[in-house]
PDB file of N, CA and C in Angstrom:
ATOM      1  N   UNK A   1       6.914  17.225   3.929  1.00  0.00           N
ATOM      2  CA  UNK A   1       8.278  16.917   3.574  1.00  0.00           C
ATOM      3  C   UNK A   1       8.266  15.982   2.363  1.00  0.00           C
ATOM      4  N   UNK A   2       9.212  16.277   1.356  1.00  0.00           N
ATOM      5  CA  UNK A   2       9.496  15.669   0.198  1.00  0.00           C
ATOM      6  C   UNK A   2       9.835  14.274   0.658  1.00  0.00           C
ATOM      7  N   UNK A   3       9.279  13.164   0.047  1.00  0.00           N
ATOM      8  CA  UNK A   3       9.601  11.609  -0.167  1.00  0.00           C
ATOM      9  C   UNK A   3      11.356  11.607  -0.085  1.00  0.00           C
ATOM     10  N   UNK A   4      11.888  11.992  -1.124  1.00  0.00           N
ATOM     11  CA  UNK A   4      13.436  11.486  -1.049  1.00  0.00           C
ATOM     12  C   UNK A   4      14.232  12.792   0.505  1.00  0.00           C
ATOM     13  N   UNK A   5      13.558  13.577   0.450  1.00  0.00           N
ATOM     14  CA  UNK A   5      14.307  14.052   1.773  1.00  0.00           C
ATOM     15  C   UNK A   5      14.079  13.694   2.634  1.00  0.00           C
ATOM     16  N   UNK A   6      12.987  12.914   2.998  1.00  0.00           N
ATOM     17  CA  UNK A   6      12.605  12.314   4.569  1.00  0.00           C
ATOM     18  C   UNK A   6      13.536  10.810   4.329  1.00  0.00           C
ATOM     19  N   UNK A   7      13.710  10.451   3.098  1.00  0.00           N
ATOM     20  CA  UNK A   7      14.728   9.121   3.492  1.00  0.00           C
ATOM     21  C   UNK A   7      16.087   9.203   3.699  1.00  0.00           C
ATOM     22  N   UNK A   8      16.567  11.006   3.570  1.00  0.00           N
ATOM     23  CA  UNK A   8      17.743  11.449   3.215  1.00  0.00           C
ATOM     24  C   UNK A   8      18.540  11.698   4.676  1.00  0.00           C
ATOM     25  N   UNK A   9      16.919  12.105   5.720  1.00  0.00           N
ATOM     26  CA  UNK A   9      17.337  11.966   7.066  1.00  0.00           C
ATOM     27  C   UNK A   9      17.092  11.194   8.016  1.00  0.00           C
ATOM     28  N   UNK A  10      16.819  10.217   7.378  1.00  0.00           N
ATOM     29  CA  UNK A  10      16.559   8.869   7.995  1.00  0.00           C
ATOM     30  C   UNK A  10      18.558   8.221   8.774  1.00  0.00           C
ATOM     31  N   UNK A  11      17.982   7.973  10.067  1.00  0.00           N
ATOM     32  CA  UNK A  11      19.429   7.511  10.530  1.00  0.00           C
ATOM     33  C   UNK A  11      19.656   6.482   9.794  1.00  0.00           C
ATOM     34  N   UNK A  12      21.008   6.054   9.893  1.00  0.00           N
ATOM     35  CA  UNK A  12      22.150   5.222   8.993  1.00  0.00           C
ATOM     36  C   UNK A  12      21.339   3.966   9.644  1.00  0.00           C
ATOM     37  N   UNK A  13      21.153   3.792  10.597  1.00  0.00           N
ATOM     38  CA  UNK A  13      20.647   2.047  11.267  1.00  0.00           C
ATOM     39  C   UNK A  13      19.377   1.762  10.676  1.00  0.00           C
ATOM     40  N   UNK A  14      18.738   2.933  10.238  1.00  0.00           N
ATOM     41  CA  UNK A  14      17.635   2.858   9.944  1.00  0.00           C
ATOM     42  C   UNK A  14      16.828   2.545   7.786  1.00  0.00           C
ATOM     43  N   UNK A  15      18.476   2.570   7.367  1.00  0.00           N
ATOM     44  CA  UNK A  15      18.578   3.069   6.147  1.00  0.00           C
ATOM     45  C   UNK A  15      18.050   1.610   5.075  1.00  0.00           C
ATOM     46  N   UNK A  16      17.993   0.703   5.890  1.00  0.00           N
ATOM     47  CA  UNK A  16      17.369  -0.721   4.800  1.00  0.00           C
ATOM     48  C   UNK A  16      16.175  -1.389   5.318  1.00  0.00           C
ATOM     49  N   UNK A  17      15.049  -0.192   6.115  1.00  0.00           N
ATOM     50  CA  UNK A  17      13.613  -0.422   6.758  1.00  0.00           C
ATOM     51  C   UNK A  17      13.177   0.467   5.966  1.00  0.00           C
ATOM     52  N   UNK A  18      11.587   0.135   5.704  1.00  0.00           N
ATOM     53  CA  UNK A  18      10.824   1.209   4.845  1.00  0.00           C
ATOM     54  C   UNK A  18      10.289   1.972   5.965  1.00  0.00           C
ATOM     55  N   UNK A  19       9.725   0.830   7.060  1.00  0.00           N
ATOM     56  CA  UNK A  19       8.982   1.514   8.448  1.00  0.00           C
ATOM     57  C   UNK A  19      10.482   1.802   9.641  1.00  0.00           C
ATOM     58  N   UNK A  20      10.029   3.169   9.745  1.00  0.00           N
ATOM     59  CA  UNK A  20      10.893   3.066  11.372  1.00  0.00           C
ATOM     60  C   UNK A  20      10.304   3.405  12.165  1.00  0.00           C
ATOM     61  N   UNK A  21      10.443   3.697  13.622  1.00  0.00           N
ATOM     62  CA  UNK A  21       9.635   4.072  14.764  1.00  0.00           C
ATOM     63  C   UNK A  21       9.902   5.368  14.616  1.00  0.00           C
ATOM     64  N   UNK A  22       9.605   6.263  16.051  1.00  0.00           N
ATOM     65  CA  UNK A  22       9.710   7.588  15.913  1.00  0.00           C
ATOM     66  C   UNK A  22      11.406   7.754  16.400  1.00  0.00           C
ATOM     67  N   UNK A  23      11.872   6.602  16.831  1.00  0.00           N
ATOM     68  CA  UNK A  23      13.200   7.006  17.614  1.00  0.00           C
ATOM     69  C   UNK A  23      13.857   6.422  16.647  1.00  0.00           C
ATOM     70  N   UNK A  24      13.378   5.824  15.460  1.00  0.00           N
ATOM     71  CA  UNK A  24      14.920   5.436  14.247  1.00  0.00           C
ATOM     72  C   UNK A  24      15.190   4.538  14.199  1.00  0.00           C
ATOM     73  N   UNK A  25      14.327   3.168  15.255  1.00  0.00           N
ATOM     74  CA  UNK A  25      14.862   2.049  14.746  1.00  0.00           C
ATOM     75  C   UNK A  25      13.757   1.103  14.070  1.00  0.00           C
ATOM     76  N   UNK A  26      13.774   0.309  13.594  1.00  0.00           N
ATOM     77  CA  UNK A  26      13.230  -0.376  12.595  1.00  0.00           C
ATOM     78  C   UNK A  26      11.748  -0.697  13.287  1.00  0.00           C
ATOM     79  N   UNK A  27      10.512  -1.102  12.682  1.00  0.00           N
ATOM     80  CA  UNK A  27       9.541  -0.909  13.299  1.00  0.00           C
ATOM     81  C   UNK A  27       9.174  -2.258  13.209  1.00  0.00           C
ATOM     82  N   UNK A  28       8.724  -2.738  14.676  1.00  0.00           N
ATOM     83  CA  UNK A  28       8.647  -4.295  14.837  1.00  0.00           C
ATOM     84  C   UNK A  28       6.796  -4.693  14.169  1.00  0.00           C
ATOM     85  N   UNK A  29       6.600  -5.993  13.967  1.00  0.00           N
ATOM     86  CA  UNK A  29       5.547  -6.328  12.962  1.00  0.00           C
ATOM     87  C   UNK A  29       4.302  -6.045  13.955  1.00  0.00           C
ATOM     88  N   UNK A  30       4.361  -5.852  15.113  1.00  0.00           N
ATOM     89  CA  UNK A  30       3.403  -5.976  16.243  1.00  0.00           C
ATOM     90  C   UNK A  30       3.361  -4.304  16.750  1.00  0.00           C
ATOM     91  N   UNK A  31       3.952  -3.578  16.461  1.00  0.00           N
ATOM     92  CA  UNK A  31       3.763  -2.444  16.265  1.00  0.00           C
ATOM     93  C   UNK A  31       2.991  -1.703  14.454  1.00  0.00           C
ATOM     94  N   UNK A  32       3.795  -2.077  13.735  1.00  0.00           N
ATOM     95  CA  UNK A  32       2.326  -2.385  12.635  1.00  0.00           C
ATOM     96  C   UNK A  32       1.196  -2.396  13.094  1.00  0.00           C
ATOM     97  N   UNK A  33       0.974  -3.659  13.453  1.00  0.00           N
ATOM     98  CA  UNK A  33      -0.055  -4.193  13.328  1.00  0.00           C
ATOM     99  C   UNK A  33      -1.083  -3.040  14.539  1.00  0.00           C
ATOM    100  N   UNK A  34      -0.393  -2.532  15.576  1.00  0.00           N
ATOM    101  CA  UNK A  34      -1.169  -1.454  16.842  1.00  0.00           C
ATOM    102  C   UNK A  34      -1.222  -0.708  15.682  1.00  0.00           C
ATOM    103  N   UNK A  35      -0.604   0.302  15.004  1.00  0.00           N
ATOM    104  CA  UNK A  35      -0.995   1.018  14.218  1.00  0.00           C
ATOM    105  C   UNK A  35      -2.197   1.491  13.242  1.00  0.00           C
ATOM    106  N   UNK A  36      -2.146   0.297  12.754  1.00  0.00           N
ATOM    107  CA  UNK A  36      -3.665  -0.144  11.513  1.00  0.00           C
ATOM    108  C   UNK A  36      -4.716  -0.397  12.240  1.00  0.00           C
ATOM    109  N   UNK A  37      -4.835  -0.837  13.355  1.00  0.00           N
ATOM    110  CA  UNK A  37      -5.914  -0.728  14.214  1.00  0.00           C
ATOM    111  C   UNK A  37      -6.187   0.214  15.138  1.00  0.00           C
ATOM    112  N   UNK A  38      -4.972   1.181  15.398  1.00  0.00           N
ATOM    113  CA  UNK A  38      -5.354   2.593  15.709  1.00  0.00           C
ATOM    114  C   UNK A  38      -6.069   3.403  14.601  1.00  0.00           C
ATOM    115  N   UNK A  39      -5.283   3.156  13.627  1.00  0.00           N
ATOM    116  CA  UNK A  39      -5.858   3.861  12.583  1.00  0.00           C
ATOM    117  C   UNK A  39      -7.563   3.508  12.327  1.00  0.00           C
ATOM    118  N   UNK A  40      -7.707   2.019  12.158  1.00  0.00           N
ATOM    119  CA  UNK A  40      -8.954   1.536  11.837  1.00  0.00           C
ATOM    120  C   UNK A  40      -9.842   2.387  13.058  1.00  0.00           C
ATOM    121  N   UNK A  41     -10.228   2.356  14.134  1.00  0.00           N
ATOM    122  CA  UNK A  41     -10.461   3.093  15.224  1.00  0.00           C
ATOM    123  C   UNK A  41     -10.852   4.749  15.196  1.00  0.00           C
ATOM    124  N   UNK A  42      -9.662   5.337  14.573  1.00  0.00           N
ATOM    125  CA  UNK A  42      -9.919   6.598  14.591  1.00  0.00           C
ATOM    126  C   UNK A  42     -10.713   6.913  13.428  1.00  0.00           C
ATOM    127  N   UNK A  43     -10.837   6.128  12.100  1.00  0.00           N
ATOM    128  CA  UNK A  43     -11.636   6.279  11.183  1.00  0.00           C
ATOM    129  C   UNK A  43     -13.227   5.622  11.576  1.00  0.00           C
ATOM    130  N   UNK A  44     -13.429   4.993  12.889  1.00  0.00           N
ATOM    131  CA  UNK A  44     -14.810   4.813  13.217  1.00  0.00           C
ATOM    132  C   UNK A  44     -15.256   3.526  12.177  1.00  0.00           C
ATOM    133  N   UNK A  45     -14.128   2.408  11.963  1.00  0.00           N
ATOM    134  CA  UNK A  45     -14.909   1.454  11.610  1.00  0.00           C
ATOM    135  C   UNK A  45     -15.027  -0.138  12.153  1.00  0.00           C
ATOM    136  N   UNK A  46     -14.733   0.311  13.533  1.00  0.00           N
ATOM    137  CA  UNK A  46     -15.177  -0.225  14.575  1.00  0.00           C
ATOM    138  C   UNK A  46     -14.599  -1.788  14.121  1.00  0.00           C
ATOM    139  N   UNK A  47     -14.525  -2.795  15.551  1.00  0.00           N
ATOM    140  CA  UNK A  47     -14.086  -3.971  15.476  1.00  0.00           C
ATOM    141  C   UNK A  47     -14.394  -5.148  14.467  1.00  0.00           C
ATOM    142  N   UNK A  48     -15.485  -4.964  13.974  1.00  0.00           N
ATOM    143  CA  UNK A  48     -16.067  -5.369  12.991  1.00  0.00           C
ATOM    144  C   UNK A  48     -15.255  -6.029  12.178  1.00  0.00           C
ATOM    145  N   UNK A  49     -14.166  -4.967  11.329  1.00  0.00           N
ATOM    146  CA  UNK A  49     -13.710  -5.255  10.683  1.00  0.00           C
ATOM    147  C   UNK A  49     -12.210  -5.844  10.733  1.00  0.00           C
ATOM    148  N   UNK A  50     -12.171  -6.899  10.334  1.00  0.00           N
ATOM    149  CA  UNK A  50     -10.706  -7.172   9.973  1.00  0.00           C
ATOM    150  C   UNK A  50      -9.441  -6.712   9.775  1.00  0.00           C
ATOM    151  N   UNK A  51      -8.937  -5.611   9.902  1.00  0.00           N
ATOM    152  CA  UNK A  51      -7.922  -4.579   9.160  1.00  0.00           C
ATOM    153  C   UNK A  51      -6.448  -5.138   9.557  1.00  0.00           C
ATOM    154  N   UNK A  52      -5.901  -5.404   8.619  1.00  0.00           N
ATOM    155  CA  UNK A  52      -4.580  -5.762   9.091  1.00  0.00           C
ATOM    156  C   UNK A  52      -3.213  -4.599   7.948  1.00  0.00           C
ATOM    157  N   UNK A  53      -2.054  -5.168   8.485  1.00  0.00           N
ATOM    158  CA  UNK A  53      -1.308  -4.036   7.373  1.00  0.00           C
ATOM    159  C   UNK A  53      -0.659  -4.402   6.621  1.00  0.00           C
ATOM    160  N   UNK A  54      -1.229  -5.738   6.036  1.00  0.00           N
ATOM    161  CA  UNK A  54      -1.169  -6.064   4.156  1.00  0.00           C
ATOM    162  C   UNK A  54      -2.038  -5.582   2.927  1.00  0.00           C
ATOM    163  N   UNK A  55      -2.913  -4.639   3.689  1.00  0.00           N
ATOM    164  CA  UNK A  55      -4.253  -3.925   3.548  1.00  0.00           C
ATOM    165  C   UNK A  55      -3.351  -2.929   2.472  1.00  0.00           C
ATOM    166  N   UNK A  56      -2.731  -2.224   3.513  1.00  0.00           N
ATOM    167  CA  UNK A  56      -2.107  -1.622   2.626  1.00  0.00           C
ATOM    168  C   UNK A  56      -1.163  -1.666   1.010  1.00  0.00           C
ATOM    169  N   UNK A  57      -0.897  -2.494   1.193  1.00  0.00           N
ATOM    170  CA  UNK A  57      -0.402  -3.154  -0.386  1.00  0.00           C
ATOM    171  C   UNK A  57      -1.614  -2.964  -0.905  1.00  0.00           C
ATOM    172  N   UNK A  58      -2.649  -3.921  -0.458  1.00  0.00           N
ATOM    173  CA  UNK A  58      -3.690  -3.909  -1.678  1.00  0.00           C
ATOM    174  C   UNK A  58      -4.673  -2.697  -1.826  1.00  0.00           C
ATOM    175  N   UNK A  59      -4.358  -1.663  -0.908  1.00  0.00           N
ATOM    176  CA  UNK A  59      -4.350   0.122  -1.503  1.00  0.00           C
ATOM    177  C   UNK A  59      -4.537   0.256  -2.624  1.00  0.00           C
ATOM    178  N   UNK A  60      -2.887   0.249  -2.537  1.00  0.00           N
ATOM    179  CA  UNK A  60      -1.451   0.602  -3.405  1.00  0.00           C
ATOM    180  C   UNK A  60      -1.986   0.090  -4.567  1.00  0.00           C
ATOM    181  N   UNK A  61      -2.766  -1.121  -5.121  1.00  0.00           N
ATOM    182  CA  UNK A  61      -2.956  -1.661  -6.100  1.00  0.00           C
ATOM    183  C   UNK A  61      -4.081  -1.720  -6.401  1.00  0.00           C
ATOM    184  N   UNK A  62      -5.163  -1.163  -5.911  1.00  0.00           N
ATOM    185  CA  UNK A  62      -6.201  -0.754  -6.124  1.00  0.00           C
ATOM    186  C   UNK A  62      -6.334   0.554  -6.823  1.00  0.00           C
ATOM    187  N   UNK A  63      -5.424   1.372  -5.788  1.00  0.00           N
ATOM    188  CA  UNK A  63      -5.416   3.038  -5.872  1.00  0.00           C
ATOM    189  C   UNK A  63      -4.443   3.007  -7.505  1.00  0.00           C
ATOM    190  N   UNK A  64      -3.148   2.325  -7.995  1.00  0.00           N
ATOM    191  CA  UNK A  64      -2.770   2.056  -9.606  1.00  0.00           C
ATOM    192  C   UNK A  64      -3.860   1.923 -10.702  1.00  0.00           C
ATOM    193  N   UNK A  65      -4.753   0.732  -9.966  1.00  0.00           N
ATOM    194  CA  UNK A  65      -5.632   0.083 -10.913  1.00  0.00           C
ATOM    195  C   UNK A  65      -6.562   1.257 -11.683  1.00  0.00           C
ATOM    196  N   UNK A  66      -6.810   2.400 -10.455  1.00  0.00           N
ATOM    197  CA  UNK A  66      -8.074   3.210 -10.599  1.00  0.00           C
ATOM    198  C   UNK A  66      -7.343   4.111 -11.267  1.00  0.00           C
ATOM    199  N   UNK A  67      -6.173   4.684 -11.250  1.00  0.00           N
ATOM    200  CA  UNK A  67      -5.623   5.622 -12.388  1.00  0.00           C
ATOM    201  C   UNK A  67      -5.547   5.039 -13.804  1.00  0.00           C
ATOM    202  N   UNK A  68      -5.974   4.380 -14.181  1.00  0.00           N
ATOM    203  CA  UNK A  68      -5.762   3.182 -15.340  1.00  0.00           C
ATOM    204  C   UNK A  68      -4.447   3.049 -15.738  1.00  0.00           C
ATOM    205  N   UNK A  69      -3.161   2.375 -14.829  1.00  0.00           N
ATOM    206  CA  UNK A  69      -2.231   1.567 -15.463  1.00  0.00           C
ATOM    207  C   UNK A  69      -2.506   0.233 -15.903  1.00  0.00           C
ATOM    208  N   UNK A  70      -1.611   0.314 -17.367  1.00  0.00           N
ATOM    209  CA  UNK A  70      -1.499  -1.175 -17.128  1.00  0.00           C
ATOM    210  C   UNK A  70      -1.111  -2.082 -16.531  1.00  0.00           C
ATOM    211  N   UNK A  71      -1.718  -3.379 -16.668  1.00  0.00           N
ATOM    212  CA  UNK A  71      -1.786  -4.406 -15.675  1.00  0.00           C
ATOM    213  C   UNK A  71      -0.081  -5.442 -15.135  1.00  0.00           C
ATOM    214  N   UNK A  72       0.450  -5.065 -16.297  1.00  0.00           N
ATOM    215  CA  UNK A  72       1.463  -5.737 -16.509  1.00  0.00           C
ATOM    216  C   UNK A  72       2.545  -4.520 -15.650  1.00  0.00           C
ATOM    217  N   UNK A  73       2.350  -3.545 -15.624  1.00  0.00           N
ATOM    218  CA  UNK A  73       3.473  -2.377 -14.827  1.00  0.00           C
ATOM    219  C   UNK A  73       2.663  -2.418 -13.266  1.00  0.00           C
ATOM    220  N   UNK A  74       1.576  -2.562 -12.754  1.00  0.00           N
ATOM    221  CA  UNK A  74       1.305  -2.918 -11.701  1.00  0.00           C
ATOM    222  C   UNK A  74       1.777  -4.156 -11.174  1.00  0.00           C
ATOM    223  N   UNK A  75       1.714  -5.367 -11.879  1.00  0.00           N
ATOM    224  CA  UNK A  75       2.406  -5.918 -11.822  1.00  0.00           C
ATOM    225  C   UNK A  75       3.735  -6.686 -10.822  1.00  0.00           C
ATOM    226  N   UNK A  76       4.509  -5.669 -12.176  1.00  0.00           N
ATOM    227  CA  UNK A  76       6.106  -5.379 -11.755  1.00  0.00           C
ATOM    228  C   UNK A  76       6.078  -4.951 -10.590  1.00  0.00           C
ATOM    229  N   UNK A  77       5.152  -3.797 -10.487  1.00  0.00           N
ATOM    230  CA  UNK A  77       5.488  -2.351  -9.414  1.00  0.00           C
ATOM    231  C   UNK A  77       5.117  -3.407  -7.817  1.00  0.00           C
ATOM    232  N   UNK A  78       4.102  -4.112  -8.095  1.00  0.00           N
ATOM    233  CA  UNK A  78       3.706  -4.758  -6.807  1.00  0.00           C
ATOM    234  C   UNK A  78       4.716  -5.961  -6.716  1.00  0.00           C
ATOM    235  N   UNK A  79       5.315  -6.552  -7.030  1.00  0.00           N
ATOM    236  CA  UNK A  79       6.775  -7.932  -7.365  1.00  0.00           C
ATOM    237  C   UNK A  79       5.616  -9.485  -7.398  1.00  0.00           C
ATOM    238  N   UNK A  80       3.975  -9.323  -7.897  1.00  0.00           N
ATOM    239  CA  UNK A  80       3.748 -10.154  -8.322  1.00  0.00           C
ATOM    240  C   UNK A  80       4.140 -11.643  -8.985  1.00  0.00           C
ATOM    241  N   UNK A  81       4.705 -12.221  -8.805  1.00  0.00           N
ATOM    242  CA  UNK A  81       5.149 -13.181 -10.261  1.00  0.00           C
ATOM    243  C   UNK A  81       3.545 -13.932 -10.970  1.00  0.00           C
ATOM    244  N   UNK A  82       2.736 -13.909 -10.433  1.00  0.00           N
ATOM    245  CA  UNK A  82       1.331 -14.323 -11.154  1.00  0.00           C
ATOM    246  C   UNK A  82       0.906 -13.237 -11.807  1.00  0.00           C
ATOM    247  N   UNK A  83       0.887 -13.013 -12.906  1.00  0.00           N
ATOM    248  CA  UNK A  83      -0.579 -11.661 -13.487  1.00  0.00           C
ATOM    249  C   UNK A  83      -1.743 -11.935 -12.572  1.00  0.00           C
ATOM    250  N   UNK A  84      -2.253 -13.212 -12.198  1.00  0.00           N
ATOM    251  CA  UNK A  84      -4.168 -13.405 -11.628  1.00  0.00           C
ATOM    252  C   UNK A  84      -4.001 -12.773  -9.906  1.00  0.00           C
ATOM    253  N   UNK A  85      -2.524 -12.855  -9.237  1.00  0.00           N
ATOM    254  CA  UNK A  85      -2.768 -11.678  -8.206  1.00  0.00           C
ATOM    255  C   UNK A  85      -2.679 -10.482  -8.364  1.00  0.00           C
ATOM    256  N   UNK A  86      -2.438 -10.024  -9.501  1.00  0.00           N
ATOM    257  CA  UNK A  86      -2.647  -8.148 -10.218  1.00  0.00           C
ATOM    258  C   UNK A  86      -4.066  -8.519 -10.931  1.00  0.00           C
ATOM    259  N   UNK A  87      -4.676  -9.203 -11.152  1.00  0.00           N
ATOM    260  CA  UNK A  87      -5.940  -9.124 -11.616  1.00  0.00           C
ATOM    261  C   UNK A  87      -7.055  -8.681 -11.316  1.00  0.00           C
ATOM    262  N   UNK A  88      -7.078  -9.052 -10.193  1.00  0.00           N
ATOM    263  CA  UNK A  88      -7.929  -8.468  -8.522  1.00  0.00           C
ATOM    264  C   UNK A  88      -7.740  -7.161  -8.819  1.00  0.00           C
ATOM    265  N   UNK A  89      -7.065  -6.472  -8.838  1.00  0.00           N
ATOM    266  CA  UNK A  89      -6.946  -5.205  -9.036  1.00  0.00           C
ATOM    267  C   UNK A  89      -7.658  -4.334  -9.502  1.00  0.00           C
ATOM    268  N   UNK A  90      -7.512  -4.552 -11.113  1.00  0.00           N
ATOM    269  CA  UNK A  90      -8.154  -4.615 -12.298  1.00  0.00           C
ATOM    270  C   UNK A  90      -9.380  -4.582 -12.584  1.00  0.00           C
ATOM    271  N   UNK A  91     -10.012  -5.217 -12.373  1.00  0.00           N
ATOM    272  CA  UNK A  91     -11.002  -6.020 -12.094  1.00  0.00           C
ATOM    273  C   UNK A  91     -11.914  -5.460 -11.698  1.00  0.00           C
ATOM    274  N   UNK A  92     -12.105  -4.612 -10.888  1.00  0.00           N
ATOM    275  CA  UNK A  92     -13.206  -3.816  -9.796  1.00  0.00           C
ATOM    276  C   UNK A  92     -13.010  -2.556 -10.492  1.00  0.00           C
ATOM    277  N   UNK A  93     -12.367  -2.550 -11.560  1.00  0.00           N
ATOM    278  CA  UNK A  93     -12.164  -0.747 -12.142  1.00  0.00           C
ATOM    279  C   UNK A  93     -12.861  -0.227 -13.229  1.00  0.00           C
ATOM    280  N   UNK A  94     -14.267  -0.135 -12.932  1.00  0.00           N
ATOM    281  CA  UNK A  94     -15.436  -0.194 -14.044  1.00  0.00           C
ATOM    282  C   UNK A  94     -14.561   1.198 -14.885  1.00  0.00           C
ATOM    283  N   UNK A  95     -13.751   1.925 -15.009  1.00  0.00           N
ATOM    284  CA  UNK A  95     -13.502   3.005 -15.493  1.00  0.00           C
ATOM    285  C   UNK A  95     -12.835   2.576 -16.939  1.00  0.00           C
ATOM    286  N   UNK A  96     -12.448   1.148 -16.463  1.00  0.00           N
ATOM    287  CA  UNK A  96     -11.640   0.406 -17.847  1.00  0.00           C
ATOM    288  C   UNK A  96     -11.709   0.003 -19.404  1.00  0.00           C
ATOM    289  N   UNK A  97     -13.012   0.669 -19.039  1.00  0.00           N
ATOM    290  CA  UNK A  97     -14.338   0.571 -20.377  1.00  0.00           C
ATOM    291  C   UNK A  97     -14.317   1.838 -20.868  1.00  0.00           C
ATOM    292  N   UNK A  98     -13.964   2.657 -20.094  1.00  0.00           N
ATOM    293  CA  UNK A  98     -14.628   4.173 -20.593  1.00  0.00           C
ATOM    294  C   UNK A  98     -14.544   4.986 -22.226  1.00  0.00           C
ATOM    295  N   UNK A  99     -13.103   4.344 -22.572  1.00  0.00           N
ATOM    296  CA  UNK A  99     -12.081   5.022 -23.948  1.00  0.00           C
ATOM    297  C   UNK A  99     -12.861   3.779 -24.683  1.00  0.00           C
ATOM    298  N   UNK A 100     -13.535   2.778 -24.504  1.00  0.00           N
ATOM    299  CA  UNK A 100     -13.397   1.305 -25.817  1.00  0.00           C
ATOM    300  C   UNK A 100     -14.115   2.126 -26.643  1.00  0.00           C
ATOM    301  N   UNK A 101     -14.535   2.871 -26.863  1.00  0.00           N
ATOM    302  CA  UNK A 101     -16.288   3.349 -28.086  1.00  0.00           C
ATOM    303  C   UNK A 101     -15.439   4.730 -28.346  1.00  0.00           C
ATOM    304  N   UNK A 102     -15.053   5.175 -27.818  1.00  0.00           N
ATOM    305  CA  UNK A 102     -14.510   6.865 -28.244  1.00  0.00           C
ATOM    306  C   UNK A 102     -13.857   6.993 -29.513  1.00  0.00           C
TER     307      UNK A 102
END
């Protein structure tokens, strides 16, 4: 299902949450949080690890970094007000070199 049509049938109570449950109402932080550790689980990387679901943001800004945007529209896109927390990003993206000599 298309991005803007799944928000198109999103119930009205539900219409100023990004997360909802399966029944439409807003999804509590402790349900998150069962989630990412279901998830962590089914991907087999065991208790070990830390996984929480701010993880996800820093995806989101990893997964930008590696398409090579610039730093300053990641940025924005993440509501940063520091550039040095979009830096992190950046940073780990050996690909950023690739065009300097071409």
């Amino acid at each position: 299902m298309e991005y803007a049509s799944w928000f198109k049938k999103r119930p009205n109570s539900a219409k100023d949450f990004v997360f909802v449950s399966e029944r439409g109402s807003p999804l509590t932080r402790q349900s998150a949080w069962q989630i990412v550790a279901e998830a962590r689980n089914l991907a087999g990387l065991g208790l070990g690890l830390d996984v929480h679901p701010h993880m996800l943001k820093h995806s989101c800004g990893y997964f930008l970094a590696n398409k090579g945007l610039d730093t300053r529209l990641i940025q924005d896109y993440m509501g940063h007000k520091q550039i040095q927390n979009t830096v992190r990003y950046t940073a780990t993206n050996a690909k950023r070199f690739e065009e300097l000599w071409r």
